[in-house]
N, C-alpha and C. Protein backbone atom coordinates (compact mmCIF):
# COMPACT_ATOMS: atom_id res chain seq x y z
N UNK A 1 23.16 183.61 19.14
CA UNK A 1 23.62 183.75 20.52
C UNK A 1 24.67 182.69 20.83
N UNK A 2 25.59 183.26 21.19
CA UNK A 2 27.00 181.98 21.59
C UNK A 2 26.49 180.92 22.77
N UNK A 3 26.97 179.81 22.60
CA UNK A 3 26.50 179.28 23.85
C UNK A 3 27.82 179.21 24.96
N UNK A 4 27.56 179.23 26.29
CA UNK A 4 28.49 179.13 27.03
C UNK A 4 29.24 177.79 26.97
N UNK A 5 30.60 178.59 27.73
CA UNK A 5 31.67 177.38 27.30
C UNK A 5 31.12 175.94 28.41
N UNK A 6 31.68 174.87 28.11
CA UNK A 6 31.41 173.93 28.86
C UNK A 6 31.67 174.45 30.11
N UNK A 7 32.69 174.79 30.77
CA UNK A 7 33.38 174.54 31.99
C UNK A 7 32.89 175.70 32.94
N UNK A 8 31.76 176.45 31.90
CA UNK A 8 31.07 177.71 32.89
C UNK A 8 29.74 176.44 33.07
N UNK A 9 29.33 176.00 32.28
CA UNK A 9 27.80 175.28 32.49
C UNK A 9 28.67 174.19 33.48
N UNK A 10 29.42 173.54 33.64
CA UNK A 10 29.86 172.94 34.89
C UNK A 10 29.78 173.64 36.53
N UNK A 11 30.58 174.75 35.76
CA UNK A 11 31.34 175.67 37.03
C UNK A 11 29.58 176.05 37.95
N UNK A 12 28.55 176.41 37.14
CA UNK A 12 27.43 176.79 37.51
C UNK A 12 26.23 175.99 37.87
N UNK A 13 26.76 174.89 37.58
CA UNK A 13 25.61 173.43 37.65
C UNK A 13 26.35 172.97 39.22
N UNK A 14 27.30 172.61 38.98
CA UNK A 14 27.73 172.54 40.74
C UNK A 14 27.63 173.72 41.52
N UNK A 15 27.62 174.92 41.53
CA UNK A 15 27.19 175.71 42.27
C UNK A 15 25.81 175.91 42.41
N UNK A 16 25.03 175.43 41.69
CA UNK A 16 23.20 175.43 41.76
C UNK A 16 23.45 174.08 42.56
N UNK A 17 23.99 173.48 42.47
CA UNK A 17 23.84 171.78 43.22
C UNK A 17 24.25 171.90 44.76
N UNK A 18 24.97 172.85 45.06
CA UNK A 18 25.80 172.72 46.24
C UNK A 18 24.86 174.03 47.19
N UNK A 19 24.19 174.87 46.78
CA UNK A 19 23.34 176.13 47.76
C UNK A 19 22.06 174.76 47.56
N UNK A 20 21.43 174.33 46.43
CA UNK A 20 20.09 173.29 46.83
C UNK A 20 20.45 172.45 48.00
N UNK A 21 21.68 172.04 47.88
CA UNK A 21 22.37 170.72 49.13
C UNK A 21 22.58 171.02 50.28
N UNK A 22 22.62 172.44 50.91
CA UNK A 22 22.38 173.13 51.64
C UNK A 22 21.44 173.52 51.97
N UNK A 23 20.53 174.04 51.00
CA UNK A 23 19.22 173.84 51.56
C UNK A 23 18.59 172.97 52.39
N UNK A 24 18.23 171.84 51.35
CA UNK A 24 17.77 170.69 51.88
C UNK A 24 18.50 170.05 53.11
N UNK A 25 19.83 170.61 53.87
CA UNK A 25 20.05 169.89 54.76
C UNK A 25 19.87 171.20 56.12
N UNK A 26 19.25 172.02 55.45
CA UNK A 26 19.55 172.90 56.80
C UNK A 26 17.67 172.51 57.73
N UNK A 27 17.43 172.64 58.97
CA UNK A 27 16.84 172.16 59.85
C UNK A 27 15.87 172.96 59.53
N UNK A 28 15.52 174.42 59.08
CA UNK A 28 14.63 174.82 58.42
C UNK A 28 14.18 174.31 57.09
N UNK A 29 14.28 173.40 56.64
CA UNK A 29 14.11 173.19 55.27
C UNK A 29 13.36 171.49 56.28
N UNK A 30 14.24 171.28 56.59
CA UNK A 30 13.12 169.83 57.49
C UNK A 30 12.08 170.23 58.01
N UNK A 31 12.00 171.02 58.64
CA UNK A 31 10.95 171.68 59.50
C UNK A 31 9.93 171.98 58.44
N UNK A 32 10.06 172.41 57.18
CA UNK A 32 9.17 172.89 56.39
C UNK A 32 8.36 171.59 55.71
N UNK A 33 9.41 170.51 55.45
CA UNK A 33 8.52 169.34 54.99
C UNK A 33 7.85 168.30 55.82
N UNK A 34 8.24 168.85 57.24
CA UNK A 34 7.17 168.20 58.46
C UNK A 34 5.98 168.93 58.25
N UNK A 35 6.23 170.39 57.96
CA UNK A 35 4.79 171.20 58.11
C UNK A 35 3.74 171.02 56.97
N UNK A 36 4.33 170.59 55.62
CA UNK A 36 4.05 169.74 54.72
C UNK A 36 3.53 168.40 54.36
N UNK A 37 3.99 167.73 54.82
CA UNK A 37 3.78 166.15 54.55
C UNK A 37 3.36 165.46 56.25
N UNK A 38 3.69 166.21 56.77
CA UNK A 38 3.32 165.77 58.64
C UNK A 38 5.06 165.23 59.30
N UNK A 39 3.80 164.86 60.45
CA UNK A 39 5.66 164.16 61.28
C UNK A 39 5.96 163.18 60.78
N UNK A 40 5.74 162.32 59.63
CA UNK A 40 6.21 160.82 59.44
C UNK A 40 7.44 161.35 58.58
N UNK A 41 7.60 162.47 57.79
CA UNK A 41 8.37 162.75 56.70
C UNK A 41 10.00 162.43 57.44
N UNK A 42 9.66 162.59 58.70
CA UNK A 42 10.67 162.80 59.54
C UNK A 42 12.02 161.78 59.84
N UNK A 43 11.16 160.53 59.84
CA UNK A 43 11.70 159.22 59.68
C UNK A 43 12.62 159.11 58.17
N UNK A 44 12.41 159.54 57.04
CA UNK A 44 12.97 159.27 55.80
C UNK A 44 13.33 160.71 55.42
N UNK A 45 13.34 161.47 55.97
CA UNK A 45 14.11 162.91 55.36
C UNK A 45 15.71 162.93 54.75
N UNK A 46 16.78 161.97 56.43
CA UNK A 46 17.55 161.96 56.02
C UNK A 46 17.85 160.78 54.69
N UNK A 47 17.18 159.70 54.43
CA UNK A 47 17.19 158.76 53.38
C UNK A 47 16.91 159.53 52.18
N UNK A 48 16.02 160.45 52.25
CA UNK A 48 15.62 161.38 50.94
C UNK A 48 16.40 162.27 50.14
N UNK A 49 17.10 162.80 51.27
CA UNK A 49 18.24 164.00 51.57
C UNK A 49 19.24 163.30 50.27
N UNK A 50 19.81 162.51 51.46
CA UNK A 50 20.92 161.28 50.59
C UNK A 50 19.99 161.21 48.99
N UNK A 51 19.30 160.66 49.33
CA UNK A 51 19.31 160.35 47.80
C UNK A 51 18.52 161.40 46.39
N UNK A 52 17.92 162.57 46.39
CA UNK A 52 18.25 163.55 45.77
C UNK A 52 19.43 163.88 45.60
N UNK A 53 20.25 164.42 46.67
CA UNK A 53 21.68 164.29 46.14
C UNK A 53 22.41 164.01 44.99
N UNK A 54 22.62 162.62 45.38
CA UNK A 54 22.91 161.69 44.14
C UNK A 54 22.32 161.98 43.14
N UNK A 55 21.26 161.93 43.22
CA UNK A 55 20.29 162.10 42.04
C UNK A 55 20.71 162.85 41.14
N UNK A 56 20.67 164.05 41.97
CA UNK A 56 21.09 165.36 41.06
C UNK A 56 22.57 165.41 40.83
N UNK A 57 23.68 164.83 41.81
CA UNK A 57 24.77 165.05 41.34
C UNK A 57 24.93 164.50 40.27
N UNK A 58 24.23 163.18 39.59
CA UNK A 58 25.08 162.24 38.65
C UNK A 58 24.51 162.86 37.33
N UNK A 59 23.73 163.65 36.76
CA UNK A 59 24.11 164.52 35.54
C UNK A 59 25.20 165.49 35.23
N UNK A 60 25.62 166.31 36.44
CA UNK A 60 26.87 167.16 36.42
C UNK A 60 28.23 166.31 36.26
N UNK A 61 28.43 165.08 37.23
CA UNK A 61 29.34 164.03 36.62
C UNK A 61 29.44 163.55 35.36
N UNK A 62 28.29 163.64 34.87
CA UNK A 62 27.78 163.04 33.60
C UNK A 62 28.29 164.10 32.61
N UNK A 63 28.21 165.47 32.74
CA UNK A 63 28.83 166.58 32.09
C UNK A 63 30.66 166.38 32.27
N UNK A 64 31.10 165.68 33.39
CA UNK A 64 32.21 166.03 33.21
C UNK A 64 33.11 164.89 32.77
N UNK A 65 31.99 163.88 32.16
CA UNK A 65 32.56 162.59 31.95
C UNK A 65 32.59 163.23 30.20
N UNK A 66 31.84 163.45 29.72
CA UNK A 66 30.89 163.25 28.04
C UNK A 66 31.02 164.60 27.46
N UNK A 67 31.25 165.72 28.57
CA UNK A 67 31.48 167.25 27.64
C UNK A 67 32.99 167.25 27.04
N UNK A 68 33.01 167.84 25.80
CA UNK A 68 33.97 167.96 25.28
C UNK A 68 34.87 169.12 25.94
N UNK A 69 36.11 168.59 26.02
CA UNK A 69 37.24 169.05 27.15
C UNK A 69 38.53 169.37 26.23
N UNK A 70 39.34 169.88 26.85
CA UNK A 70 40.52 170.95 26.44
C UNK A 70 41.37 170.46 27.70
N UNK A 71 42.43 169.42 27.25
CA UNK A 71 43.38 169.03 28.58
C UNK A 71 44.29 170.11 28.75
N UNK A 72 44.61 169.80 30.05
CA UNK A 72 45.25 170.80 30.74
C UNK A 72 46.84 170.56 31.58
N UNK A 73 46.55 169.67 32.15
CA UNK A 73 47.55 168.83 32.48
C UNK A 73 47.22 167.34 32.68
N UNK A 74 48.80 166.82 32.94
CA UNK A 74 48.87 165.25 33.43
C UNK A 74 50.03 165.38 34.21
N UNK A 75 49.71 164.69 35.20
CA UNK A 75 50.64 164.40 36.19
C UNK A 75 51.42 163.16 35.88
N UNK A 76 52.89 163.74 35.44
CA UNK A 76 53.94 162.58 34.93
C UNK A 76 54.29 161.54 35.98
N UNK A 77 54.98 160.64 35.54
CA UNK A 77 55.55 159.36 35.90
C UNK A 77 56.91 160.42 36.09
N UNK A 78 57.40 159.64 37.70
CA UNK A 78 57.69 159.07 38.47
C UNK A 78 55.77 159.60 39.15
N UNK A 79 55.70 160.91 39.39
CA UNK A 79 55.01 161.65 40.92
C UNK A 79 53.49 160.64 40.77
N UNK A 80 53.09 160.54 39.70
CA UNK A 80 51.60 159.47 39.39
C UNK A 80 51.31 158.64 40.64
N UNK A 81 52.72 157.75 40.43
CA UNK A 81 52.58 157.22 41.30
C UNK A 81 52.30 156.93 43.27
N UNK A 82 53.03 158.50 43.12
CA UNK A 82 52.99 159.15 44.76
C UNK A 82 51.49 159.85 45.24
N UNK A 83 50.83 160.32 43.70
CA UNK A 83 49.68 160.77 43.93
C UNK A 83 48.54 160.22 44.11
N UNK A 84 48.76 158.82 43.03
CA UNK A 84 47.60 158.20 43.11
C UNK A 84 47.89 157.36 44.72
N UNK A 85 48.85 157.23 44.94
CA UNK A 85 48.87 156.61 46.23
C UNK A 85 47.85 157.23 47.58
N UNK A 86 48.59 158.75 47.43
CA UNK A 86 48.10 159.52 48.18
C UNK A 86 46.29 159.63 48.28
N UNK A 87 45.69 159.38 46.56
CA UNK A 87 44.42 159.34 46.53
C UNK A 87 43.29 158.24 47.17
N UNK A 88 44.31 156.73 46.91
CA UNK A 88 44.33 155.72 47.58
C UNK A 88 44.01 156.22 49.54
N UNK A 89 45.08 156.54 49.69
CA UNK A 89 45.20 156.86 51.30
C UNK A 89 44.10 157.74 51.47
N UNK A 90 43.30 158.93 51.03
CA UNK A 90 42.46 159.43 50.94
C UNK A 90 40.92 158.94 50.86
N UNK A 91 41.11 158.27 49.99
CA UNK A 91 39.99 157.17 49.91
C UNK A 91 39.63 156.33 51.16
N UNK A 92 40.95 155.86 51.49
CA UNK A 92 40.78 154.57 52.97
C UNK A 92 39.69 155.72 53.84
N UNK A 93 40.51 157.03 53.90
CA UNK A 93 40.40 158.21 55.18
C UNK A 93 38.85 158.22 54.72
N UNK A 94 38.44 158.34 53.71
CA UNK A 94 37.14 158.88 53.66
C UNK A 94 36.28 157.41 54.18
N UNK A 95 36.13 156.57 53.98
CA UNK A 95 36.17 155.46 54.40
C UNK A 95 35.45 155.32 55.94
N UNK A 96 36.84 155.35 56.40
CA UNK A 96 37.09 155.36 58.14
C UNK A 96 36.16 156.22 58.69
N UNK A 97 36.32 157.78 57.80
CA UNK A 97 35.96 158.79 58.21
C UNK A 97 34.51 158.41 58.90
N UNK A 98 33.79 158.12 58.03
CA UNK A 98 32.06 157.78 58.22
C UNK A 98 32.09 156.35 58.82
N UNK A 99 33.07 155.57 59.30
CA UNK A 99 33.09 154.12 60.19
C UNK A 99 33.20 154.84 61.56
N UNK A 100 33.92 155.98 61.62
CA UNK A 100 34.06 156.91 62.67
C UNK A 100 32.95 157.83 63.54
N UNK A 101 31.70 157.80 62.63
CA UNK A 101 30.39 158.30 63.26
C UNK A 101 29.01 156.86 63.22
N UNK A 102 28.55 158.16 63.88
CA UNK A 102 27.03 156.78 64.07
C UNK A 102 26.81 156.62 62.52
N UNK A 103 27.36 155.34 61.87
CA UNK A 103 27.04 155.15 60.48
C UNK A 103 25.57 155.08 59.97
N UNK A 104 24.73 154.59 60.56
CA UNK A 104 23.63 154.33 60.48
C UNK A 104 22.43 155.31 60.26
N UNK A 105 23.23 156.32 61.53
CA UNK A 105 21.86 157.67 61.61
C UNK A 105 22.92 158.78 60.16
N UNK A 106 24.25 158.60 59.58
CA UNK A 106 24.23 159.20 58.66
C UNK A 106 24.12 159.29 56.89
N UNK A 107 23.45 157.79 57.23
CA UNK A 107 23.01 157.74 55.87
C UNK A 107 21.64 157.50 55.89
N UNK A 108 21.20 157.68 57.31
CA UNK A 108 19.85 157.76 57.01
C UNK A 108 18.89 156.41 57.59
N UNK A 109 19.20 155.69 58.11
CA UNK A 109 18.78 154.38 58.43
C UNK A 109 18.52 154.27 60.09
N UNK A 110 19.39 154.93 61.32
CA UNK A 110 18.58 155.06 62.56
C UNK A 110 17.31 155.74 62.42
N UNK A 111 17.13 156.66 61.24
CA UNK A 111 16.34 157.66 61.71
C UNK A 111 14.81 157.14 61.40
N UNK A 112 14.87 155.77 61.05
CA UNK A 112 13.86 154.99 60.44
C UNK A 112 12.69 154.83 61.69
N UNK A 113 13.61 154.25 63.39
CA UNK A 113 13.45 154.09 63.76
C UNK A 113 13.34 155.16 65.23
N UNK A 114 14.27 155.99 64.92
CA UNK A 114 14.18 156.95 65.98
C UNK A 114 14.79 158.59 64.91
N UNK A 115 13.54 159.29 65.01
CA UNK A 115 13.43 160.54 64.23
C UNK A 115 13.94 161.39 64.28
N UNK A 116 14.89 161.25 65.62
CA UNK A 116 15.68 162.60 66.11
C UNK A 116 17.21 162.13 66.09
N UNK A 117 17.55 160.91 65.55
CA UNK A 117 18.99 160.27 66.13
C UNK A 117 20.01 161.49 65.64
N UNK A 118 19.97 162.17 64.36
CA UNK A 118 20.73 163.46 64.17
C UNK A 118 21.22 164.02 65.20
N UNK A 119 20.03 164.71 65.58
CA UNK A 119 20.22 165.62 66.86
C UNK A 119 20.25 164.98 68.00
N UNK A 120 20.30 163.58 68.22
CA UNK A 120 20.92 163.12 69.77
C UNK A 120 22.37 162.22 69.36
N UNK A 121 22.74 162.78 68.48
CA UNK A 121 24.39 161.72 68.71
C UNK A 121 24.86 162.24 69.12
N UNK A 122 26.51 161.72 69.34
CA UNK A 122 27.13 162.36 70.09
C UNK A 122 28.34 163.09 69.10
N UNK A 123 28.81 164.15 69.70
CA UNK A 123 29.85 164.93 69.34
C UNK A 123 31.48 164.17 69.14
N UNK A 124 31.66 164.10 68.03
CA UNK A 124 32.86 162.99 67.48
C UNK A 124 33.76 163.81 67.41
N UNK A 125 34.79 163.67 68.18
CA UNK A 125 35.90 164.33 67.84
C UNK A 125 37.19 163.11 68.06
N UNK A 126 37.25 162.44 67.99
CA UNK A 126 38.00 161.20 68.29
C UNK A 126 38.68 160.95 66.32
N UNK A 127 39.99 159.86 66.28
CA UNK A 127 40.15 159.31 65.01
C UNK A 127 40.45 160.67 64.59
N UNK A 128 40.04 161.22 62.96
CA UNK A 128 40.60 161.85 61.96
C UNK A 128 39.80 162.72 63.10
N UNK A 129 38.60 163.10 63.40
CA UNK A 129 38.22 164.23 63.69
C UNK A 129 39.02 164.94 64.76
N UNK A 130 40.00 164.53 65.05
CA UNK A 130 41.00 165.21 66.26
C UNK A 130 41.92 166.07 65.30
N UNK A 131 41.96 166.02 63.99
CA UNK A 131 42.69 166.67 63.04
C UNK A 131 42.16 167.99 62.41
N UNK A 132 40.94 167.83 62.17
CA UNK A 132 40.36 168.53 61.46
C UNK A 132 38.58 168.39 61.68
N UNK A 133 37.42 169.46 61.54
CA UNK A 133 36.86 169.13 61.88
C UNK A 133 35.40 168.35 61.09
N UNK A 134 36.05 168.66 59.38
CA UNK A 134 35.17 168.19 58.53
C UNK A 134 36.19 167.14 57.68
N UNK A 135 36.62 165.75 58.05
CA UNK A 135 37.77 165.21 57.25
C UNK A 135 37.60 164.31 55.71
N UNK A 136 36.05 164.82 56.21
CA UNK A 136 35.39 163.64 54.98
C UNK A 136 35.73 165.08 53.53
N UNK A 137 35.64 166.52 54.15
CA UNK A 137 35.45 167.41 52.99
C UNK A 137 37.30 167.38 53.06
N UNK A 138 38.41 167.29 53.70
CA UNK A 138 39.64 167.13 53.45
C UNK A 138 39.72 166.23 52.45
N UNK A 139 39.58 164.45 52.65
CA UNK A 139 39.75 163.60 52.34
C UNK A 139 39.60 163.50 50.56
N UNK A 140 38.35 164.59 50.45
CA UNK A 140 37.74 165.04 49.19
C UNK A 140 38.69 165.80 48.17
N UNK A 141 38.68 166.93 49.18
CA UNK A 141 39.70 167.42 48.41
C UNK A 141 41.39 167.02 47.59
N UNK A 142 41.67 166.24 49.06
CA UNK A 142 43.24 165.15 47.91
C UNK A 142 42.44 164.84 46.73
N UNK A 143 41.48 163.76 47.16
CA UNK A 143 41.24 163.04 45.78
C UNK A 143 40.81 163.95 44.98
N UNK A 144 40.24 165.09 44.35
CA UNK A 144 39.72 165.94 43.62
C UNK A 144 41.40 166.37 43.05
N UNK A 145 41.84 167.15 43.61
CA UNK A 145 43.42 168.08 43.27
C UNK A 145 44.18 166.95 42.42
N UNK A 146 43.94 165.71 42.74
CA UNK A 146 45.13 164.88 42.36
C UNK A 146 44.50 163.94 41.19
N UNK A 147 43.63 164.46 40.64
CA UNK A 147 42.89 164.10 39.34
C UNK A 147 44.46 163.52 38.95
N UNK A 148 44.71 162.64 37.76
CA UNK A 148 45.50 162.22 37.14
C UNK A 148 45.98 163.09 36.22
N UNK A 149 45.05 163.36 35.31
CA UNK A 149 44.46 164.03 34.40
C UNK A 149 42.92 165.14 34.34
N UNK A 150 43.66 166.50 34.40
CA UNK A 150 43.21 167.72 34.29
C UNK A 150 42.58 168.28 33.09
N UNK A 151 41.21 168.56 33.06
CA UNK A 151 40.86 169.66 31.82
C UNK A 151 40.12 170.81 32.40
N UNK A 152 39.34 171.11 31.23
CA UNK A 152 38.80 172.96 32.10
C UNK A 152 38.11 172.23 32.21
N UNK A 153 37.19 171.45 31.79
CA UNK A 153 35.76 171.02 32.78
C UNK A 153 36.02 169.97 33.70
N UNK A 154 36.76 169.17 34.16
CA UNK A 154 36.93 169.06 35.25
C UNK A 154 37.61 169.68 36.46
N UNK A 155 38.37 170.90 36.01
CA UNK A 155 39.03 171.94 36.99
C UNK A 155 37.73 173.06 37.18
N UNK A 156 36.71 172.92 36.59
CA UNK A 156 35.56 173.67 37.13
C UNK A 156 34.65 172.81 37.95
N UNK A 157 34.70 171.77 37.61
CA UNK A 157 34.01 170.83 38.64
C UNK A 157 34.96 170.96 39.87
N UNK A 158 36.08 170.47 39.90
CA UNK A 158 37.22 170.90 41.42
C UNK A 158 36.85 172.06 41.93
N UNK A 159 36.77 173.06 40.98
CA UNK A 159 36.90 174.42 41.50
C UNK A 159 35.66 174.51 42.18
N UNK A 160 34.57 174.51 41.68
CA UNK A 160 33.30 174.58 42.23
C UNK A 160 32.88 174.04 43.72
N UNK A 161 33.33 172.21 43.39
CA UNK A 161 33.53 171.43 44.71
C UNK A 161 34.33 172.25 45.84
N UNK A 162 35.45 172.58 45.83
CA UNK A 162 36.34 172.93 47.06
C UNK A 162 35.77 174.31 47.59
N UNK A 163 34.91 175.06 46.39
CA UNK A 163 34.24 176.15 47.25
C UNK A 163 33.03 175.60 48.08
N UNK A 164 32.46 174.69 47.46
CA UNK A 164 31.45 174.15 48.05
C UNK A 164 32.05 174.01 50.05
N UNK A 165 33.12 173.20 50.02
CA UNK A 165 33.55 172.51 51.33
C UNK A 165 33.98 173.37 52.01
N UNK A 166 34.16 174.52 51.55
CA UNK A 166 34.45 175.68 52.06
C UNK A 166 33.50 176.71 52.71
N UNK A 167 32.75 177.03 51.57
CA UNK A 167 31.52 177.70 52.26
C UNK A 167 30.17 176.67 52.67
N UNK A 168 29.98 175.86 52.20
CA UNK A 168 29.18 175.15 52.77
C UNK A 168 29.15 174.45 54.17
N UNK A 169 30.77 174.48 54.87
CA UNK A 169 30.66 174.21 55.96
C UNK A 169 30.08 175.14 57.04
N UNK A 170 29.85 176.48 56.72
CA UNK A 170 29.34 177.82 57.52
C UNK A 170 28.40 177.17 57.68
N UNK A 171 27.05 177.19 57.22
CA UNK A 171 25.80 176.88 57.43
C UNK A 171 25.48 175.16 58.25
N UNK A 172 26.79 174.32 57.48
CA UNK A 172 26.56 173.05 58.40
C UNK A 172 27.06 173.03 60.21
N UNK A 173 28.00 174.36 59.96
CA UNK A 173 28.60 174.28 61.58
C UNK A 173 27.68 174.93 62.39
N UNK A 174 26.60 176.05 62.09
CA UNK A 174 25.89 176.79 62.37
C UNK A 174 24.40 175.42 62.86
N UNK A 175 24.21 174.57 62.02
CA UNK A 175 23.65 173.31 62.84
C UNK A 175 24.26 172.41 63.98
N UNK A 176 25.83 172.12 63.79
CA UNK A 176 25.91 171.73 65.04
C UNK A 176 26.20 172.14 66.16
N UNK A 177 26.25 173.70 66.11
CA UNK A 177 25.92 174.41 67.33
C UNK A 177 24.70 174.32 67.76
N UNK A 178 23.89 174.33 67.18
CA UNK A 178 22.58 173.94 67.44
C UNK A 178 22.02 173.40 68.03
N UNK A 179 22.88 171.76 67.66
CA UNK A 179 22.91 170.44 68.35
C UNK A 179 23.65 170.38 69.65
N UNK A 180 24.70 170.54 69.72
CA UNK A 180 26.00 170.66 70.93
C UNK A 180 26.06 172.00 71.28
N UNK A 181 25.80 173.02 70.84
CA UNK A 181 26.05 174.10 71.87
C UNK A 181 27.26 174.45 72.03
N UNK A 182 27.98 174.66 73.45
CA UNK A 182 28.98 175.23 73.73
C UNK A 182 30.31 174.12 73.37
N UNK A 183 29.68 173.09 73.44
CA UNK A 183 30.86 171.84 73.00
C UNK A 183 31.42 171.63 71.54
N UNK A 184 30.19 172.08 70.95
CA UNK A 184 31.02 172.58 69.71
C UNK A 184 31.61 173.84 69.36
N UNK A 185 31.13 174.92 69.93
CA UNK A 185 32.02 175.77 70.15
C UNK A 185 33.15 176.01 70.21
N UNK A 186 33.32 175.15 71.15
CA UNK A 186 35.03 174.80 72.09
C UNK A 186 36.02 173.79 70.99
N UNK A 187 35.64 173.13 70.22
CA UNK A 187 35.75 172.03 69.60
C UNK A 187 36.18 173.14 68.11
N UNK A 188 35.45 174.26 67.71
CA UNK A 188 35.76 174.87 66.91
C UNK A 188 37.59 175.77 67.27
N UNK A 189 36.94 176.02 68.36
CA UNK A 189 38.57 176.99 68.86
C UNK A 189 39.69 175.78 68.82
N UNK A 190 39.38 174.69 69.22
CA UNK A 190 40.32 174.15 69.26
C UNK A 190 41.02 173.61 67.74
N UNK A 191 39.84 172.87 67.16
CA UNK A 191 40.71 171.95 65.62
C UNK A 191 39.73 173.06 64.60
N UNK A 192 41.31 172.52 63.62
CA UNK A 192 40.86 173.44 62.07
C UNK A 192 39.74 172.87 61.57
N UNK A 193 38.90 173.56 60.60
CA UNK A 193 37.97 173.35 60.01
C UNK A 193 38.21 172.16 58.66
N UNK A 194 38.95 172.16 57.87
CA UNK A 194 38.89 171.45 56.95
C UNK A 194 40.80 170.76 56.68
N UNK A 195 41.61 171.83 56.99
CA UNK A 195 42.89 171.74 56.81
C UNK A 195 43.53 171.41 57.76
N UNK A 196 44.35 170.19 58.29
CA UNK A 196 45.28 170.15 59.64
C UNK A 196 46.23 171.13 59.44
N UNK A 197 46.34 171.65 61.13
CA UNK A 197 47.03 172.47 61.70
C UNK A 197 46.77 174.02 60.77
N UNK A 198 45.86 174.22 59.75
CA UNK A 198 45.31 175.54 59.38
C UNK A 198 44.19 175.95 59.62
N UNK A 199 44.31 176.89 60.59
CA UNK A 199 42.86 177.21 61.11
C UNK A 199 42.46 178.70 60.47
N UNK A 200 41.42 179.26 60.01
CA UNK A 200 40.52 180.14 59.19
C UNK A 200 39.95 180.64 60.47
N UNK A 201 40.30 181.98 60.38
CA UNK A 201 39.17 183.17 61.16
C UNK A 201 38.34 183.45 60.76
């Protein structure tokens, strides 16, 4: 039996990684491990969240560090330099991006103390979020596209990722209506979802 090529066991390991990551963050999936473990789970869900994640992401990295690859491109000298800049500037953005929300309740650390801080922050649209309305999944994307150096298994890891930020934002926006209601609503009509000044019907 042939075994599959690397860059499908990539292409398919981040797509099993990215519907679980969704799972686990949708409010039914909390709700289920309160009904489970009780109300204390509640306090460390989002700390848990975060760190499965990771968990699980750093073998698929690990595939795209150590699997044997087939280059594809390199981005020449002079533009290297304009790109990696650009990745740089991307980086700061992602940065800011999360200095730009309640830092605390999103990695998991208000909620230590108050169980609901998720669902009582406030609606950020200020900074990058006046641009776009997910900038941390923008910010991602430069740095992903502008790899230095391209192979098929890391262009299936890209590929995989940018669908992720794509469709995975449905189900995350579908929570903060949840949360905000008509204000996010309004907040949707107004700024693009992931792309400045491109807005998706």
């Amino acid at each position: 039996m042939n075994r599959l090529p690397y860059e499908i066991v990539v292409f398919i390991s981040m797509c099993a990684w990215s519907v679980f990551h969704s799972w686990l963050a949708a409010f039914s999936t909390k709700n289920l491990a309160v009904r489970i473990f009780g109300k204390g789970i509640r306090r460390y869900y989002r700390l848990l969240f975060i760190g499965i994640a990771v968990l699980t992401l750093l073998p698929i990295l690990g595939m795209v560090a150590f699997f044997p690859s087939r280059h594809l491109w390199t981005i020449p000298v002079p533009w290297l330099y304009f790109t990696v800049t650009l990745q740089a500037l991307a980086l700061l953005g992602l940065i800011v991006t999360v200095l730009q929300v309640d830092t605390m309740a999103f990695i998991g650390l208000s909620q230590l103390h108050h169980p609901d801080a998720e669902q009582q922050g406030e609606l950020v649209t200020r900074g990058f979020y006046r641009w776009v309305r997910h900038p941390l999944y923008f910010f991602s994307l430069v740095l992903f596209w502008l790899f230095p150096v391209m192979t098929n298994v890391s262009l299936a890891f890209v590929i995989a990722a940018s669908l992720y930020f794509v469709i995975g934002t449905l189900p995350e926006e579908q929570k903060l209506v949840e949360i905000f209601g008509e204000s996010y609503r309004q907040y949707q009509q107004d700024v693009p979802r992931i792309i400045p000044w491109i807005k998706f019907r």
